[in-house]
C-alpha atoms as a PDB file:
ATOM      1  CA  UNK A   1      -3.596  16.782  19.480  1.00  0.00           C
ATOM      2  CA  UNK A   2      -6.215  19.367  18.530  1.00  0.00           C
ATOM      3  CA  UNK A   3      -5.149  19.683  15.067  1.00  0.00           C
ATOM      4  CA  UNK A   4      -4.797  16.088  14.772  1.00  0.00           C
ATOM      5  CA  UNK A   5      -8.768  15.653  15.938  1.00  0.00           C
ATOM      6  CA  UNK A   6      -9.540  18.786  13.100  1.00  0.00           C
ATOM      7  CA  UNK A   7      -7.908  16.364  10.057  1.00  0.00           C
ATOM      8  CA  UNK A   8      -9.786  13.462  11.485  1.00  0.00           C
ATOM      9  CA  UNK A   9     -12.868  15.186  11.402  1.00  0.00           C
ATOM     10  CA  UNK A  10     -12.232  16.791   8.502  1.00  0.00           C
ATOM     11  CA  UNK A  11     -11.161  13.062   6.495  1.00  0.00           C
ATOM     12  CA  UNK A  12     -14.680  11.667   8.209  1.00  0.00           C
ATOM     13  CA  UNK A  13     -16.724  14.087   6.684  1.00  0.00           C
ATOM     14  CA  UNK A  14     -15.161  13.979   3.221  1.00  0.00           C
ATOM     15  CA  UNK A  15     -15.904  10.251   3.588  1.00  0.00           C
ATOM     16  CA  UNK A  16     -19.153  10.247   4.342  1.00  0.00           C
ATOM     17  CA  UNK A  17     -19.817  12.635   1.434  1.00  0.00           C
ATOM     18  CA  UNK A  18     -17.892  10.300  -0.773  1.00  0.00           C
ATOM     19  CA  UNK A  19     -20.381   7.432   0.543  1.00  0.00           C
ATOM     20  CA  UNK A  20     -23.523   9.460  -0.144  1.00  0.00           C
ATOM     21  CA  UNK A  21     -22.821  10.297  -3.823  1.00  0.00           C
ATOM     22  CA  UNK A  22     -21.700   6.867  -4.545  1.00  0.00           C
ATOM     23  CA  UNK A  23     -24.831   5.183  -3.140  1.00  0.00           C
ATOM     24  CA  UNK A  24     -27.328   7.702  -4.949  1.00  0.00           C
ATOM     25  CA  UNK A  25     -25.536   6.438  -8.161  1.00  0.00           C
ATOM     26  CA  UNK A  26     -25.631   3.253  -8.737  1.00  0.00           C
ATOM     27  CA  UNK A  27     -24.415   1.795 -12.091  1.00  0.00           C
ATOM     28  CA  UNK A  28     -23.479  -1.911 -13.312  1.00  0.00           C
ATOM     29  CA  UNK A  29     -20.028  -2.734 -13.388  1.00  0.00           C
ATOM     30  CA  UNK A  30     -18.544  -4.335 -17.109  1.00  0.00           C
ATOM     31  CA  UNK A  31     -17.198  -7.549 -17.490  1.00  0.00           C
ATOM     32  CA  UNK A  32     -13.570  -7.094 -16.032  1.00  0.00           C
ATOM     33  CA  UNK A  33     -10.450  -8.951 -16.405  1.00  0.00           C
ATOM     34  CA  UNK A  34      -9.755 -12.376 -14.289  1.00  0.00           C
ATOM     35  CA  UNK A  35      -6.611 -10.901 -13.556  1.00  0.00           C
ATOM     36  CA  UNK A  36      -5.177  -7.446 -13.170  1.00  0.00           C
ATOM     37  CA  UNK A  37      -2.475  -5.030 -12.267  1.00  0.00           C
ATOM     38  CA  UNK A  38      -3.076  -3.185  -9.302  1.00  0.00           C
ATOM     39  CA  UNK A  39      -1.153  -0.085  -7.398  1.00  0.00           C
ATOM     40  CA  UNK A  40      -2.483   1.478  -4.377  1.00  0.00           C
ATOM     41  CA  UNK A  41      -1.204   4.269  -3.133  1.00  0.00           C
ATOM     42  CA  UNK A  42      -2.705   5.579   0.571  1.00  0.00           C
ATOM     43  CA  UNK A  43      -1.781   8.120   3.112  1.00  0.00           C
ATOM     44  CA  UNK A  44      -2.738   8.916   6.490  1.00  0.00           C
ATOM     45  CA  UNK A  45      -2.227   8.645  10.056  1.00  0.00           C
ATOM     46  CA  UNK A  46      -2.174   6.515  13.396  1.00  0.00           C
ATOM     47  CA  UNK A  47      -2.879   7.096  16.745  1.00  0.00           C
ATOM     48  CA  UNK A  48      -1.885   4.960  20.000  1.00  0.00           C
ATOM     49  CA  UNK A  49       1.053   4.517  22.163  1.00  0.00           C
ATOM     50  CA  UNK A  50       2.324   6.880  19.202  1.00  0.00           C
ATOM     51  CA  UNK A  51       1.311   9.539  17.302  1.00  0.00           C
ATOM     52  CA  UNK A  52       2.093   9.299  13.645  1.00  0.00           C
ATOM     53  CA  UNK A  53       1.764   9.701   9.564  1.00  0.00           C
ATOM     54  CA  UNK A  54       2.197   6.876   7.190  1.00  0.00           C
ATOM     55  CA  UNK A  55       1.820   6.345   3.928  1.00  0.00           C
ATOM     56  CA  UNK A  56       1.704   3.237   1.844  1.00  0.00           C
ATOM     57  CA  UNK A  57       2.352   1.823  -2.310  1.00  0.00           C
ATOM     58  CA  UNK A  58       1.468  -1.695  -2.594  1.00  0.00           C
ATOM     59  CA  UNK A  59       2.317  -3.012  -6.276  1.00  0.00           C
ATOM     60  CA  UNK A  60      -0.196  -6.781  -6.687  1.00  0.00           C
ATOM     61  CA  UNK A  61      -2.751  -8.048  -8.989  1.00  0.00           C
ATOM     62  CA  UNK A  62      -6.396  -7.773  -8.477  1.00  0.00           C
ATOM     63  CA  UNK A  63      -8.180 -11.624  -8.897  1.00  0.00           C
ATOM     64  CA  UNK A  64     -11.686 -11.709 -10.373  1.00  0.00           C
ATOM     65  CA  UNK A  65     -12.292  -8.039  -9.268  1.00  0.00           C
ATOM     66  CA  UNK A  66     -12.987  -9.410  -6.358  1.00  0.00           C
ATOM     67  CA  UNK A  67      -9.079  -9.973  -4.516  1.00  0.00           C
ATOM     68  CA  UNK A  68      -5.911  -8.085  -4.462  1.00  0.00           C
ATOM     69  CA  UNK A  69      -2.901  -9.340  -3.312  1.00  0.00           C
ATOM     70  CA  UNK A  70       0.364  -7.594  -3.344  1.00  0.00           C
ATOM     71  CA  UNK A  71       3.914  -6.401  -1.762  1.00  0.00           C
ATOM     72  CA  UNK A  72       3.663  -3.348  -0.207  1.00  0.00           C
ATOM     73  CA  UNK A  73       6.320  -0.779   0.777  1.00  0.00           C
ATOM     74  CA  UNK A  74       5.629   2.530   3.175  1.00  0.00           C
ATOM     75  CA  UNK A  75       6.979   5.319   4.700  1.00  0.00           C
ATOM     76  CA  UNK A  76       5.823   7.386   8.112  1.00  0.00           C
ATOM     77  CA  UNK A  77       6.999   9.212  10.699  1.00  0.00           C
ATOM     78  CA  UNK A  78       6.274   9.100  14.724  1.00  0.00           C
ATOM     79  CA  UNK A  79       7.757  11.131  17.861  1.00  0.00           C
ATOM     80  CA  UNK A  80       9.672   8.584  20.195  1.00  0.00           C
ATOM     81  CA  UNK A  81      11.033   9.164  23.787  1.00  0.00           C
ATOM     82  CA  UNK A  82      14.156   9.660  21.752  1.00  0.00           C
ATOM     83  CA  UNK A  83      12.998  11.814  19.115  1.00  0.00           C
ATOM     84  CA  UNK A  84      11.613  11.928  15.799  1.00  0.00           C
ATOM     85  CA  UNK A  85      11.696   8.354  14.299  1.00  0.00           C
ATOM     86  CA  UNK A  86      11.025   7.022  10.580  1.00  0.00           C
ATOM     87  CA  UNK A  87       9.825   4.341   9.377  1.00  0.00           C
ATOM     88  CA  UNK A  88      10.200   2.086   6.303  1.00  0.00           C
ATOM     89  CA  UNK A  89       8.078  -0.722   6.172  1.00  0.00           C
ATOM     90  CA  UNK A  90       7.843  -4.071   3.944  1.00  0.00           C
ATOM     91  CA  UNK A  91       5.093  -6.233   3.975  1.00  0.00           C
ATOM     92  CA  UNK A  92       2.426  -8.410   2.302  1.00  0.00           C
ATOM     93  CA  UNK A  93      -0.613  -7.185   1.514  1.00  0.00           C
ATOM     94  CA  UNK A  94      -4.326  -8.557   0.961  1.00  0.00           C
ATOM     95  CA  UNK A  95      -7.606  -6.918  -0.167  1.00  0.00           C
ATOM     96  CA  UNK A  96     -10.960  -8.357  -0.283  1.00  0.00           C
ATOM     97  CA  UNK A  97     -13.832  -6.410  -2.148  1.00  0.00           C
ATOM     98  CA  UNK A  98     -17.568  -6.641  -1.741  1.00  0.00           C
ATOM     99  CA  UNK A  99     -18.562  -6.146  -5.214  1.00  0.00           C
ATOM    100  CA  UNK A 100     -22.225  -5.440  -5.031  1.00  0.00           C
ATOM    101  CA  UNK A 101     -22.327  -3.514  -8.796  1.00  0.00           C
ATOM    102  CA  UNK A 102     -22.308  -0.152  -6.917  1.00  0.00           C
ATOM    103  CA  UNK A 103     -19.549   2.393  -7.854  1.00  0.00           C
ATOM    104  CA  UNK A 104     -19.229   2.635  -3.874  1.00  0.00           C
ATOM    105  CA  UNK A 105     -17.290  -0.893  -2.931  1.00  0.00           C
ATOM    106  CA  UNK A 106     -16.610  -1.685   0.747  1.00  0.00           C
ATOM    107  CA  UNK A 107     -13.513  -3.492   1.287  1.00  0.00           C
ATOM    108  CA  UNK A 108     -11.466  -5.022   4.155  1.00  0.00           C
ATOM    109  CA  UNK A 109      -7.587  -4.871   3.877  1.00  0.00           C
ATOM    110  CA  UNK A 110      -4.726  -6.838   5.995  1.00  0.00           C
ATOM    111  CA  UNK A 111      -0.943  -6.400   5.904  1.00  0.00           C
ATOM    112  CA  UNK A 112       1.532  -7.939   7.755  1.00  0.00           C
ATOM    113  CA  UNK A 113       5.398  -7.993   7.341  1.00  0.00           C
ATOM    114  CA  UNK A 114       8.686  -6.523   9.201  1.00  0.00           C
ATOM    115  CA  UNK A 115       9.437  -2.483   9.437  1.00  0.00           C
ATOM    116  CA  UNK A 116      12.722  -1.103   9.449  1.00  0.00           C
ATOM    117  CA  UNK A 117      13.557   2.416  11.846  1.00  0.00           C
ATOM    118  CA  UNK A 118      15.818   5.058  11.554  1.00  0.00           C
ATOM    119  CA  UNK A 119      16.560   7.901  14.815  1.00  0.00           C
ATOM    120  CA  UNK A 120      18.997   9.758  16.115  1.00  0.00           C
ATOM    121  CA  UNK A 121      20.217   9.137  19.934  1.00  0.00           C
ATOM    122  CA  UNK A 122      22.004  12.008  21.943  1.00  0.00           C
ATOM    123  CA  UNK A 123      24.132  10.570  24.595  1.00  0.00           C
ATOM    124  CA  UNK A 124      25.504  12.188  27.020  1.00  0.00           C
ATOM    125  CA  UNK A 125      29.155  11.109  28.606  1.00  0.00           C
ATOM    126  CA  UNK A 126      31.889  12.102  30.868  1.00  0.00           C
ATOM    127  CA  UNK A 127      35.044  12.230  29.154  1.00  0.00           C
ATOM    128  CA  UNK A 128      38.635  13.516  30.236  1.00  0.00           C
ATOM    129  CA  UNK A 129      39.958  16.136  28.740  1.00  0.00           C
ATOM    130  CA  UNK A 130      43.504  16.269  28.263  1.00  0.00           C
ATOM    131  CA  UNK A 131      46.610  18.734  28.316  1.00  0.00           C
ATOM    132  CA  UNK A 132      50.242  17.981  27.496  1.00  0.00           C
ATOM    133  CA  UNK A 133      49.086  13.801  27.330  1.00  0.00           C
ATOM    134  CA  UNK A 134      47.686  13.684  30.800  1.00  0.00           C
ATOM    135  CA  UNK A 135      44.239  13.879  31.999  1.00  0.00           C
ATOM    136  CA  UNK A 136      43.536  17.395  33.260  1.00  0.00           C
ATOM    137  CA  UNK A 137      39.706  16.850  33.860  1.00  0.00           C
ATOM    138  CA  UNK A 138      36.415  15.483  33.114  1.00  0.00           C
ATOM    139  CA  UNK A 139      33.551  17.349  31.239  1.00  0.00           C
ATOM    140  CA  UNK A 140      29.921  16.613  30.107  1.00  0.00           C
ATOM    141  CA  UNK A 141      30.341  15.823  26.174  1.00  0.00           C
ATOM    142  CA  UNK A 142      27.235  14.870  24.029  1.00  0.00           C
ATOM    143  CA  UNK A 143      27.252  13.011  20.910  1.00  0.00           C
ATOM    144  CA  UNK A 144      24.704  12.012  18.402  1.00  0.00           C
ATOM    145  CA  UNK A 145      24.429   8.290  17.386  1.00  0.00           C
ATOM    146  CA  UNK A 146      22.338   7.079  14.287  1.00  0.00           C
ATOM    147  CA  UNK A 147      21.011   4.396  15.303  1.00  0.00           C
ATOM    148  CA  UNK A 148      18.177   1.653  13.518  1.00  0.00           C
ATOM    149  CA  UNK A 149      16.418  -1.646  14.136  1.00  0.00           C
ATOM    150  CA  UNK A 150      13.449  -3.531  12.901  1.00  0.00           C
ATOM    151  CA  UNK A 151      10.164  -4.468  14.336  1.00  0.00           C
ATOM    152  CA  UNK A 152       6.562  -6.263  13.259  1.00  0.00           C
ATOM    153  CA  UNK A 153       4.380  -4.849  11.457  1.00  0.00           C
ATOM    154  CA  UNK A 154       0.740  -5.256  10.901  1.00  0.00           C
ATOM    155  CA  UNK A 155      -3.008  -4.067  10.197  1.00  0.00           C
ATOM    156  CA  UNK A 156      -6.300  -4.954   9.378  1.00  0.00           C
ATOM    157  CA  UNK A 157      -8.906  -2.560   8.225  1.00  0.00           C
ATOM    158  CA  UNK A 158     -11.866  -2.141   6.353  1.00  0.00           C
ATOM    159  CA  UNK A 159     -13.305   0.763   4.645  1.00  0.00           C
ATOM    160  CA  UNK A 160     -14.531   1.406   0.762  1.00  0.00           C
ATOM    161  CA  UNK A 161     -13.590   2.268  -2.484  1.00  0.00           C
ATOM    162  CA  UNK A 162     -15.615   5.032  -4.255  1.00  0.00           C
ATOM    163  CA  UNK A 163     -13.830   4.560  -8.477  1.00  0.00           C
ATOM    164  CA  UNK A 164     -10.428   4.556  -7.937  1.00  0.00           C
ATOM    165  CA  UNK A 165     -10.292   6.951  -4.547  1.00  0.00           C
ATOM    166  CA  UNK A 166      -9.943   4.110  -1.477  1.00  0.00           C
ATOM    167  CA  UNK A 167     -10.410   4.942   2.268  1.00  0.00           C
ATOM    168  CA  UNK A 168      -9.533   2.707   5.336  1.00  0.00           C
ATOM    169  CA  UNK A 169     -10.014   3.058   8.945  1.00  0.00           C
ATOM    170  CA  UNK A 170      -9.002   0.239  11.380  1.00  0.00           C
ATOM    171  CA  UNK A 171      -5.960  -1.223  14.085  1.00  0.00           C
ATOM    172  CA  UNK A 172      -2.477  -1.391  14.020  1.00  0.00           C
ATOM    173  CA  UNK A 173       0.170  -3.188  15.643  1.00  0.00           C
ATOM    174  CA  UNK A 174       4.026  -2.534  15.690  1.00  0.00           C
ATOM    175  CA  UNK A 175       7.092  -2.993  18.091  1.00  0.00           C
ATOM    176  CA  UNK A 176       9.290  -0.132  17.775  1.00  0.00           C
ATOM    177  CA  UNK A 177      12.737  -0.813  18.497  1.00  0.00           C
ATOM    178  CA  UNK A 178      13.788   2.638  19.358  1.00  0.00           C
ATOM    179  CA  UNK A 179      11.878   1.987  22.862  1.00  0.00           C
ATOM    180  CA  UNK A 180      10.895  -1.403  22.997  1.00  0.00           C
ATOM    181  CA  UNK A 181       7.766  -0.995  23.279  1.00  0.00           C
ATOM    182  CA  UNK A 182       4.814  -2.818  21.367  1.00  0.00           C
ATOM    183  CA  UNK A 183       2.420  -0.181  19.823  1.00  0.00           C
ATOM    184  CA  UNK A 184      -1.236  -0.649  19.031  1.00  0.00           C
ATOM    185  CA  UNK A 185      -4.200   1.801  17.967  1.00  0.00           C
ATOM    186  CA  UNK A 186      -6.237   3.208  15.226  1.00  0.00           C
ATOM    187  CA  UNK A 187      -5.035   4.088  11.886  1.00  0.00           C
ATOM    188  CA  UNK A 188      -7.025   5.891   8.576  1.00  0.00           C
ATOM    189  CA  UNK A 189      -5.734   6.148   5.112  1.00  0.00           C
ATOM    190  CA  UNK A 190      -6.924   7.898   2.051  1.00  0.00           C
ATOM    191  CA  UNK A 191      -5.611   6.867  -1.250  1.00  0.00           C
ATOM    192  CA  UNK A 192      -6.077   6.341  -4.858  1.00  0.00           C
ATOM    193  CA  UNK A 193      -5.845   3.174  -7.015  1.00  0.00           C
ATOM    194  CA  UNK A 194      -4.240   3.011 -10.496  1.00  0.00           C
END
């Protein structure tokens, strides 16, 4: 948990000296294009119920400079009751940028759509053990089973951009189908545009 605090402190600071040298430089932006190809790429991590890293590509068009929407795919990782867990998820995406002519742009995002998961299971049964066809005993086997399901998923953030490098800090929601549980907490990506 410590080292988790240390990154998080470490990714404020960086952000806040990203915000300082893109508000002491100001600059007009050109006349851009009505509409746009746009691929984000972020990575980071959530904490909740869960303790986790994600990551994030969302391939969309950006609307007036002003709007991105776009499908986005993801990957992360989380510890379960069960074990280590993955993640894959699919979902729409939306941006909205406050486009003040500064190089620093703040920003809020949402994304909502469905998340596959991937774990292992060890189970533990008694089977009999057998010699010359009959049942001799019963021992204590375990077994691995891969198992998977798919939950929500969901988040809504706000942060900036600062050129093409993007940071976001807000909530999350999933259900995680490896426990059943509903999941909920604070999430922060870094990331750059293309």
């Amino acid at each position: 948990m410590k080292k988790i605090w240390i990154s998080f402190a470490g990714a404020l600071f960086c952000t806040i000296l990203v915000a300082a040298v893109g508000v002491s430089a100001q600059t007009t932006q050109p006349e851009q294009k009505k509409v746009a190809y746009n691929f984000i790429n972020e990575y980071g991590f959530f904490i909740g119920k869960k303790v986790g890293f994600s990551s994030v590509f969302i391939n969309g068009v950006k609307i007036k400079n002003n709007d991105a929407i776009g499908i986005g795919v993801g990957y992360g990782a989380y510890i379960s009751e069960v074990g280590g867990v993955q993640e894959v998820p699919m979902f729409l995406n939306y941006r909205h940028y406050f486009n003040r002519g500064q190089k620093l742009t703040p920003l809020i995002n949402i994304g909502l759509g469905a998340s596959a998961h991937f774990w292992d299971e060890d189970i533990r049964e008694n089977l009999p053990v057998f010699v010359n066809g009959d049942i001799d005993h019963y021992e204590w086997m375990w077994r691995t089973d891969h198992r998977h399901g798919f939950g929500l998923y969901g988040t809504v953030a706000s942060g900036f951009t600062f050129r093409a490098l993007s940071f976001t800090a807000g909530l999350f929601f999933r259900t995680l189908p490896s426990s059943g549980d509903f999941c909920g907490g604070i999430e922060a990506k870094i990331g750059y545009t293309f």
